[in-house]
Protein backbone atom coordinates (compact mmCIF):
# COMPACT_ATOMS: atom_id res chain seq x y z
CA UNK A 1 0.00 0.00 0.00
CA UNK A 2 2.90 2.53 1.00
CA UNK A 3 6.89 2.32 0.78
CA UNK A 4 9.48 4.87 1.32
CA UNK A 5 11.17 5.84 -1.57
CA UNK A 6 14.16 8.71 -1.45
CA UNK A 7 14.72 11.29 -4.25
CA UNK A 8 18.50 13.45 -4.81
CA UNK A 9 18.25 16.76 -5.85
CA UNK A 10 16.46 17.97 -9.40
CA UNK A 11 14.47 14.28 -9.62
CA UNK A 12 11.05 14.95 -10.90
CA UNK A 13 8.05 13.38 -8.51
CA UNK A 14 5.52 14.13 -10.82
CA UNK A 15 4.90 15.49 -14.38
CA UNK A 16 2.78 18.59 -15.09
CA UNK A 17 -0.42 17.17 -17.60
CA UNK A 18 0.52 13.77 -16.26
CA UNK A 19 -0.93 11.18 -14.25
CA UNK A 20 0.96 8.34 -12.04
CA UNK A 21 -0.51 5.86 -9.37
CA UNK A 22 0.63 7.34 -6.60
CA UNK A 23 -0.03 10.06 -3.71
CA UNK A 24 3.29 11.04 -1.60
CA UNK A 25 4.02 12.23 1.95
CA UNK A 26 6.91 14.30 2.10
CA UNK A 27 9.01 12.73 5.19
CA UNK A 28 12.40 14.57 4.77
CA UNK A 29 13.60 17.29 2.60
CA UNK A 30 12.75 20.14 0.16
CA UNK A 31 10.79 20.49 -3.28
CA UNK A 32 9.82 22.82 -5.65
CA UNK A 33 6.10 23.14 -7.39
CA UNK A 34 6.49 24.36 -10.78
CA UNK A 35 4.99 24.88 -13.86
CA UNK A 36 6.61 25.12 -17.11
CA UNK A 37 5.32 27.38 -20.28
CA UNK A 38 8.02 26.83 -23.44
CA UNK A 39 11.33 27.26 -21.90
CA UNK A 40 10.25 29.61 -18.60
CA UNK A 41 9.77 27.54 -15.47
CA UNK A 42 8.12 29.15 -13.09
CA UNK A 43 8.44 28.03 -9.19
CA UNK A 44 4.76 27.92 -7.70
CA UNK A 45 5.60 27.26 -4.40
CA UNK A 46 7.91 25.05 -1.72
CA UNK A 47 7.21 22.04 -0.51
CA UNK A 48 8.78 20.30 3.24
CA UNK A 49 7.80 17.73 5.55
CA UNK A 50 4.42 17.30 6.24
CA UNK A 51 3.42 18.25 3.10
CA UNK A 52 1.79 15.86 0.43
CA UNK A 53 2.17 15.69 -3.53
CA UNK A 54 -0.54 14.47 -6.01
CA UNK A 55 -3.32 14.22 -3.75
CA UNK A 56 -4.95 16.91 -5.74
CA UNK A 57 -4.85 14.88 -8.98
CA UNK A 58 -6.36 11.99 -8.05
CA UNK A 59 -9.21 13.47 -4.96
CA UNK A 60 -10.07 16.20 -7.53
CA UNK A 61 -12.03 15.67 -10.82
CA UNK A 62 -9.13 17.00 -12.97
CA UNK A 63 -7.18 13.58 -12.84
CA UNK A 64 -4.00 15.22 -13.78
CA UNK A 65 -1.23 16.89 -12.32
CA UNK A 66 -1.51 20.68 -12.59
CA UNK A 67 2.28 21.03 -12.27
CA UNK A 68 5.43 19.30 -11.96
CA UNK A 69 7.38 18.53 -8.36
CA UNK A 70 10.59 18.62 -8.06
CA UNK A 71 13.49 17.66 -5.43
CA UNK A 72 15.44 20.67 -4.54
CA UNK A 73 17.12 18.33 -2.03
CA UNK A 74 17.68 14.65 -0.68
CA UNK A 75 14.13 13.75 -0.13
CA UNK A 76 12.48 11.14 1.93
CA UNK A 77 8.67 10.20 0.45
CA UNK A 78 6.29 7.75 1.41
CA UNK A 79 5.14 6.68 -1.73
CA UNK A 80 1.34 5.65 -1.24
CA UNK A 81 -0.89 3.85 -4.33
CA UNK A 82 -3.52 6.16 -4.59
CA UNK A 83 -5.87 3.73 -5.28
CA UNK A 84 -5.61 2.61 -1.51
CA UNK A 85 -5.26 6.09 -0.07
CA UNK A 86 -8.49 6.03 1.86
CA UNK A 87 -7.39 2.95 3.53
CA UNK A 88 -4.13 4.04 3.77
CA UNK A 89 -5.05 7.36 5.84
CA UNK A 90 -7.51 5.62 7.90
CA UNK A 91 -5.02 3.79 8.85
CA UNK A 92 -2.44 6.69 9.70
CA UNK A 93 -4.69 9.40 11.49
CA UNK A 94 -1.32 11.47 11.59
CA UNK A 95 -1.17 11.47 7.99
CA UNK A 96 -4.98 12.17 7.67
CA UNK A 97 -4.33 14.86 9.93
CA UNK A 98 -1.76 16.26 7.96
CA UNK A 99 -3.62 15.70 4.70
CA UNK A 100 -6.30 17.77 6.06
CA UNK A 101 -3.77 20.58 7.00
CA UNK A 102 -2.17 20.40 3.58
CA UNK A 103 -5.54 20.80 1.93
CA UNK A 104 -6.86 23.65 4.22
CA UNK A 105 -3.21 25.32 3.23
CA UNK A 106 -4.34 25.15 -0.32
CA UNK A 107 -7.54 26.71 0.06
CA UNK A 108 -6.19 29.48 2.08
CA UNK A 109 -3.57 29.97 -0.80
CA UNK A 110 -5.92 30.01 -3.29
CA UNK A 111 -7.97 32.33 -1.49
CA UNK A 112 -5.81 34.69 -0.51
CA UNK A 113 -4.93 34.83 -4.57
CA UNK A 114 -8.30 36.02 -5.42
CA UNK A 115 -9.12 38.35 -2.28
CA UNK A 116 -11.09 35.83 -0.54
CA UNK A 117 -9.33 35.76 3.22
């Protein structure tokens, strides 16, 4: 259902436009959102520990990655099939928890983009 898998620096997690089977939990390290238009690459935002990667993709109804993550540093994931990430998180109320978190941090970003705090 889960493993840890580890990352070195500029490995790419997941591709903007693309889909892949999993949902990770960052454990250790740095990453960098971004989004790519031609040859400008744009950072979005930073990811750490605690944060998760993909979960958007496959809770939402877009069923594709909106942007591309990559490692800025050696990174520790817990690489979850997404397939199972219901029973995964009910099974981890810490990472539910910080699901939850991660999500509300979303929203809040998103809000704040469009004047809505």
């Amino acid at each position: 259902m889960y493993t840890l898998v580890k990352k070195r620096p500029h490995e790419i997690i997941v591709t903007e436009g693309t889909l892949d089977p999993y949902v990770y939990f960052v454990k250790r390290g740095t990453l960098n959102v971004v989004r790519t238009s031609g040859r400008k690459v744009e950072v979005l935002t930073e990811l750490g520990v605690g944060d998760f990667i993909a979960e958007m993709a496959h809770l939402g109804k877009n069923k594709v990655h909106s942007a591309s993550v990559m490692a800025t540093s050696e990174v520790e994931l817990i690489q979850i099939e997404a397939d199972k990430i219901y029973e995964v998180l009910a099974a981890n109320p810490v990472w539910l928890k910080a699901m939850l978190n991660n999500l509300v941090k979303k929203i809040e970003a998103a809000n704040a983009k469009t004047g809505l705090t």
